[in-house]
Protein backbone atom coordinates (compact mmCIF):
# COMPACT_ATOMS: atom_id res chain seq x y z
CA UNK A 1 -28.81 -7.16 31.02
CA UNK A 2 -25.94 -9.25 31.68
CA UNK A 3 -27.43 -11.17 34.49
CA UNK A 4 -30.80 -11.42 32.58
CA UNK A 5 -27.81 -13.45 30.21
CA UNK A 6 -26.57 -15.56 32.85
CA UNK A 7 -29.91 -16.91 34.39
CA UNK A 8 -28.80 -20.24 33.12
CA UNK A 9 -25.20 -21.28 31.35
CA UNK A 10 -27.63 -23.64 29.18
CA UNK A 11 -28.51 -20.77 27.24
CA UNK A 12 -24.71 -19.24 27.25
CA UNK A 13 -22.80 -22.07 25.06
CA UNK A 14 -19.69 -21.94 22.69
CA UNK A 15 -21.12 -21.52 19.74
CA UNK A 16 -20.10 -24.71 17.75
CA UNK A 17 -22.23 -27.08 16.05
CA UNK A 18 -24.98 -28.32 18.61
CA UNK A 19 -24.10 -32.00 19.84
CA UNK A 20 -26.44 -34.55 20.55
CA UNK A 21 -24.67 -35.72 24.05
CA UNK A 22 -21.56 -34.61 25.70
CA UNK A 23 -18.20 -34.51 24.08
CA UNK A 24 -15.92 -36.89 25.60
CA UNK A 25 -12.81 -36.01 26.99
CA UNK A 26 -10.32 -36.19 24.00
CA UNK A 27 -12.35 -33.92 22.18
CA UNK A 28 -12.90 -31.95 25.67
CA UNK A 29 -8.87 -31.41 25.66
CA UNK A 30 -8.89 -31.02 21.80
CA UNK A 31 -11.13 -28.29 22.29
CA UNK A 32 -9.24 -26.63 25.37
CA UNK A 33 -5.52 -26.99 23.67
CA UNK A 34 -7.27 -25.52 20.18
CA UNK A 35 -8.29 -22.27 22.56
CA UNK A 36 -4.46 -21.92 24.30
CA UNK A 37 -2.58 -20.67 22.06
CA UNK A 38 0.51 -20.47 23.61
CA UNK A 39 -0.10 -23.86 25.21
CA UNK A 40 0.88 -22.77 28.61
CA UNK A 41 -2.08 -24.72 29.97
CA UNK A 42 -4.57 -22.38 30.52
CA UNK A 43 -6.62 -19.82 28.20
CA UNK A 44 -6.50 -16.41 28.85
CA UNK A 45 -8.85 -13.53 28.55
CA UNK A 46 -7.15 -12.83 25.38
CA UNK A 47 -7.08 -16.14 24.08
CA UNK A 48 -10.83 -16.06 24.34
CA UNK A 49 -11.56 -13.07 23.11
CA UNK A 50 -9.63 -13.95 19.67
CA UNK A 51 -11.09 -17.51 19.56
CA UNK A 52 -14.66 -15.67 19.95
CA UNK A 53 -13.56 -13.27 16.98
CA UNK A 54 -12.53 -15.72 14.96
CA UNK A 55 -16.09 -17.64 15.70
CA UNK A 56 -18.23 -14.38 14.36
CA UNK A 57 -16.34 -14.03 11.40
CA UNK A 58 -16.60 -17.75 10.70
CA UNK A 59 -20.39 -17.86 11.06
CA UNK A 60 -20.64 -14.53 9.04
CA UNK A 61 -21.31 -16.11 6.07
CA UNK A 62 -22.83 -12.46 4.46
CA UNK A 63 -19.50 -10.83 5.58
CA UNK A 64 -22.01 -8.12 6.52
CA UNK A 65 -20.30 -7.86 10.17
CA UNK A 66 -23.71 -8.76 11.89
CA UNK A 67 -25.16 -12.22 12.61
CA UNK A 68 -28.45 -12.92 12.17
CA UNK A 69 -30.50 -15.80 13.09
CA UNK A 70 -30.00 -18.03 9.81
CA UNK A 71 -26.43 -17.75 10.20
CA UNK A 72 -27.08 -19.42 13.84
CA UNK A 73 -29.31 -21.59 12.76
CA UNK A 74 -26.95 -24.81 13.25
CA UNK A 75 -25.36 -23.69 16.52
CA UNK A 76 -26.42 -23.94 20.13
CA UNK A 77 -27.41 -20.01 20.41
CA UNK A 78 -30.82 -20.67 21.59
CA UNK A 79 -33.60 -18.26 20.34
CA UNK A 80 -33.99 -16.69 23.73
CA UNK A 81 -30.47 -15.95 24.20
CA UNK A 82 -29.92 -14.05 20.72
CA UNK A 83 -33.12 -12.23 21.71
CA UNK A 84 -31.48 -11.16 24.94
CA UNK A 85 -27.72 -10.50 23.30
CA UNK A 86 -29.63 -8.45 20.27
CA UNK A 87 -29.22 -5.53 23.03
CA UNK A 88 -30.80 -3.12 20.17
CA UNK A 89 -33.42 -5.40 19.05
CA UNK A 90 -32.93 -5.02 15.59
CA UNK A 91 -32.84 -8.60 14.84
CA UNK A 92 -29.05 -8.58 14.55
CA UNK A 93 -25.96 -9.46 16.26
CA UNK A 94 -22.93 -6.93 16.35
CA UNK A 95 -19.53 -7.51 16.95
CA UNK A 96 -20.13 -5.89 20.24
CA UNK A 97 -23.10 -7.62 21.25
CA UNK A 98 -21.46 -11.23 20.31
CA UNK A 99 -18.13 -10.48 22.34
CA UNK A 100 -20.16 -9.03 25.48
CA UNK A 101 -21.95 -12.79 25.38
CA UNK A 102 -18.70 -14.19 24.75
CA UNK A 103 -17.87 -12.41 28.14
CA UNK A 104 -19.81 -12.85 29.90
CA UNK A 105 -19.33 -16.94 29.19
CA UNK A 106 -15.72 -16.61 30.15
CA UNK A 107 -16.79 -14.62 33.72
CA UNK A 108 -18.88 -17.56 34.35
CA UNK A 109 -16.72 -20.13 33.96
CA UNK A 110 -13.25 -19.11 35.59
CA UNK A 111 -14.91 -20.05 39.39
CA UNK A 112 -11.46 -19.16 40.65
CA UNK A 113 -11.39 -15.77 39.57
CA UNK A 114 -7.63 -15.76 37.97
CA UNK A 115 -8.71 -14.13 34.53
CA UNK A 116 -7.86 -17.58 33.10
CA UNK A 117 -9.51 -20.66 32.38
CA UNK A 118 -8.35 -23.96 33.44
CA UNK A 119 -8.95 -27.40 31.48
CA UNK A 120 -11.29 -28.42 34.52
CA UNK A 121 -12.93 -25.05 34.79
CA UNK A 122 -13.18 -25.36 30.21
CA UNK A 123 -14.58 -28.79 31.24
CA UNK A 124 -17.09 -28.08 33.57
CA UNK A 125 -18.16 -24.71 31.28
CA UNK A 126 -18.94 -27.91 28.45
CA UNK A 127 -20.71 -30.06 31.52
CA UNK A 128 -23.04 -27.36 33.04
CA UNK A 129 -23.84 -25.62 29.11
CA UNK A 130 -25.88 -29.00 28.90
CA UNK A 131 -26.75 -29.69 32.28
CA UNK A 132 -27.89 -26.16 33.32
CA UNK A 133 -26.34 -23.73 36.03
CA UNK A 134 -28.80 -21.06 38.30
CA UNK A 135 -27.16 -17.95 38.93
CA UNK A 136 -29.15 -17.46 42.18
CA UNK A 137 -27.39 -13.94 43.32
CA UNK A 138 -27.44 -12.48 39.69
CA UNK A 139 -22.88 -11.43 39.49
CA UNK A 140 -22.34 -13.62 36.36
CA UNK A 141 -20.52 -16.26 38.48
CA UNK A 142 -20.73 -19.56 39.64
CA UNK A 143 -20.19 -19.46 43.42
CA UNK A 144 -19.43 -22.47 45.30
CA UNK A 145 -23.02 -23.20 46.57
CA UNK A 146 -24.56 -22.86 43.05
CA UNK A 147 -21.44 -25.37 41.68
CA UNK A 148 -22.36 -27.74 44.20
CA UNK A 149 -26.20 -27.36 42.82
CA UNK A 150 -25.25 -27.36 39.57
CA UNK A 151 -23.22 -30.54 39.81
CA UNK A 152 -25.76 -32.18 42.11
CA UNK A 153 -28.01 -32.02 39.07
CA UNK A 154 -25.40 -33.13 36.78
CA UNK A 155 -24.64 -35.86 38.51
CA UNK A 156 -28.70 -37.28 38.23
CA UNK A 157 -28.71 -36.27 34.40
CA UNK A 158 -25.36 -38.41 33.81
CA UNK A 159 -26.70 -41.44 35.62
CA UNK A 160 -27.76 -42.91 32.81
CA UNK A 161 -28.86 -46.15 34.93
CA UNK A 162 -29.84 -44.66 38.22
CA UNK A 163 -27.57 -46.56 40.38
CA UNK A 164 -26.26 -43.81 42.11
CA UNK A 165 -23.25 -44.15 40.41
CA UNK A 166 -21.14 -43.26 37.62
CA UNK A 167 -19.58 -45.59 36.15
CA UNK A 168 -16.21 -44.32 33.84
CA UNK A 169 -18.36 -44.42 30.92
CA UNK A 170 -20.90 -42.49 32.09
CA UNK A 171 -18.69 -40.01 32.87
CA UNK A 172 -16.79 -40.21 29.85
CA UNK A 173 -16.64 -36.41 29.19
CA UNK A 174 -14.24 -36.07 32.35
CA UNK A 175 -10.37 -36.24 32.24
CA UNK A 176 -9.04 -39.37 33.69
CA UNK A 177 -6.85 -37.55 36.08
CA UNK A 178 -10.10 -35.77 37.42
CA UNK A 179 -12.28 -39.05 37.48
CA UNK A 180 -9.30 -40.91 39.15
CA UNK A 181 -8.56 -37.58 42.08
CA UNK A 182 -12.94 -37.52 42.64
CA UNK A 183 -12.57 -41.49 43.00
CA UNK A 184 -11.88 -41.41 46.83
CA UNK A 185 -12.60 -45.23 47.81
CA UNK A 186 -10.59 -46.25 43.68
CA UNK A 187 -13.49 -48.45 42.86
CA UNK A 188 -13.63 -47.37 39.85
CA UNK A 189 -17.15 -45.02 40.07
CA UNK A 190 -18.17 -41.92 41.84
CA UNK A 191 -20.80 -41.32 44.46
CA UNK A 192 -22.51 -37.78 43.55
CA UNK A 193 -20.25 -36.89 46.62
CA UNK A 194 -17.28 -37.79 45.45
CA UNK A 195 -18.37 -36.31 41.67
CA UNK A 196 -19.04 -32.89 43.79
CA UNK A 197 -16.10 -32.94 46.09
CA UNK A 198 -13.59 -33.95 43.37
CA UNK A 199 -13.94 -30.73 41.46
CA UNK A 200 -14.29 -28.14 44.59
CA UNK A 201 -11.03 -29.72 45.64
CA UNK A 202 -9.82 -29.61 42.24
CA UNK A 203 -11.23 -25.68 42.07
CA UNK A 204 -9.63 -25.35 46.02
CA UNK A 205 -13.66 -24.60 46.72
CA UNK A 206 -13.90 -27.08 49.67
């Protein structure tokens, strides 16, 4: 079951309010600092885990400690995820059922393996939730190869212009500090080499 979840991050997103395009980066780091709340930079297992709570009760509008699919009906749980979360296919999310997503979200995205998500690793969770992820050996992580796949076909969804470039705007959704460490020739846009490189150097992946 849980790899059957993580054929594709896509499907595995925060639930929040679906966006039409990328958050940028404020709202990236907004988003991040919201989750740590002891603002020692990263968020923790725990962290999650209450932030995810807090997100079922929210959307449980019936208070009926289930949610069903017209109380996800304006978030980005896609049909065929709740399907495959609704682990006893009565129609119905548990608490149990929404945490084990929840999860299984937070195993995917910490690619270092600390039990702790970084603002980079948060970021590229947001990135690859749009852009799509393949978990090609089925753990419920995103190994190095698949990263570099993942961002590969990032990289050709966020050039808007098909240049071969991105330009700081296209990128927008990226920290300056990460745009600036991928930029490895500073002239001011990234190769898709330099977009893949910068974050396995940032993730110590290289």
């Amino acid at each position: 079951m849980k790899a059957r979840l993580l054929t594709a991050l896509g499907t595995l997103l925060l639930l929040v309010p679906a966006a039409r395009a990328l958050p940028g980066a404020a709202a990236i780091k907004g988003a991040f600092d919201a989750l740590d709340s002891d603002h020692n930079g990263v968020v923790s297992l725990k962290e999650w885990e209450d932030a995810s709570f807090a997100l079922f009760r929210t959307a449980d509008r019936n208070n009926d400690n289930a949610l069903d699919p017209s109380e996800l009906g304006d978030t980005t749980v896609a049909q065929d995820t709740f399907q495959l979360a609704d682990e006893d296919h009565n129609g119905r999310l548990s608490v149990a059922e929404f945490m084990r997503l929840r999860r299984a979200v937070f195993t995917a995205a910490d690619i270092n393996r600390d039990d702790n998500l970084t603002l980079v690793e948060f970021e590229l969770l947001t990135l690859l939730a749009q852009t799509g992820w393949t978990d090609r050996n089925n753990n419920g992580r995103i190994e190095p190869s698949e990263l570099r796949a993942a961002l590969a076909q990032a990289f050709d969804q966020l050039d808007a212009n098909h240049d071969g470039f991105l330009s700081r705007g296209e990128a927008s959704y990226m920290a300056s500090d990460q745009f600036k460490h991928s930029d490895e020739d500073q002239d001011g846009r990234l190769t898709q080499n330099e977009f893949v490189r910068g974050y396995l150097s940032t993730l110590g992946a290289l």
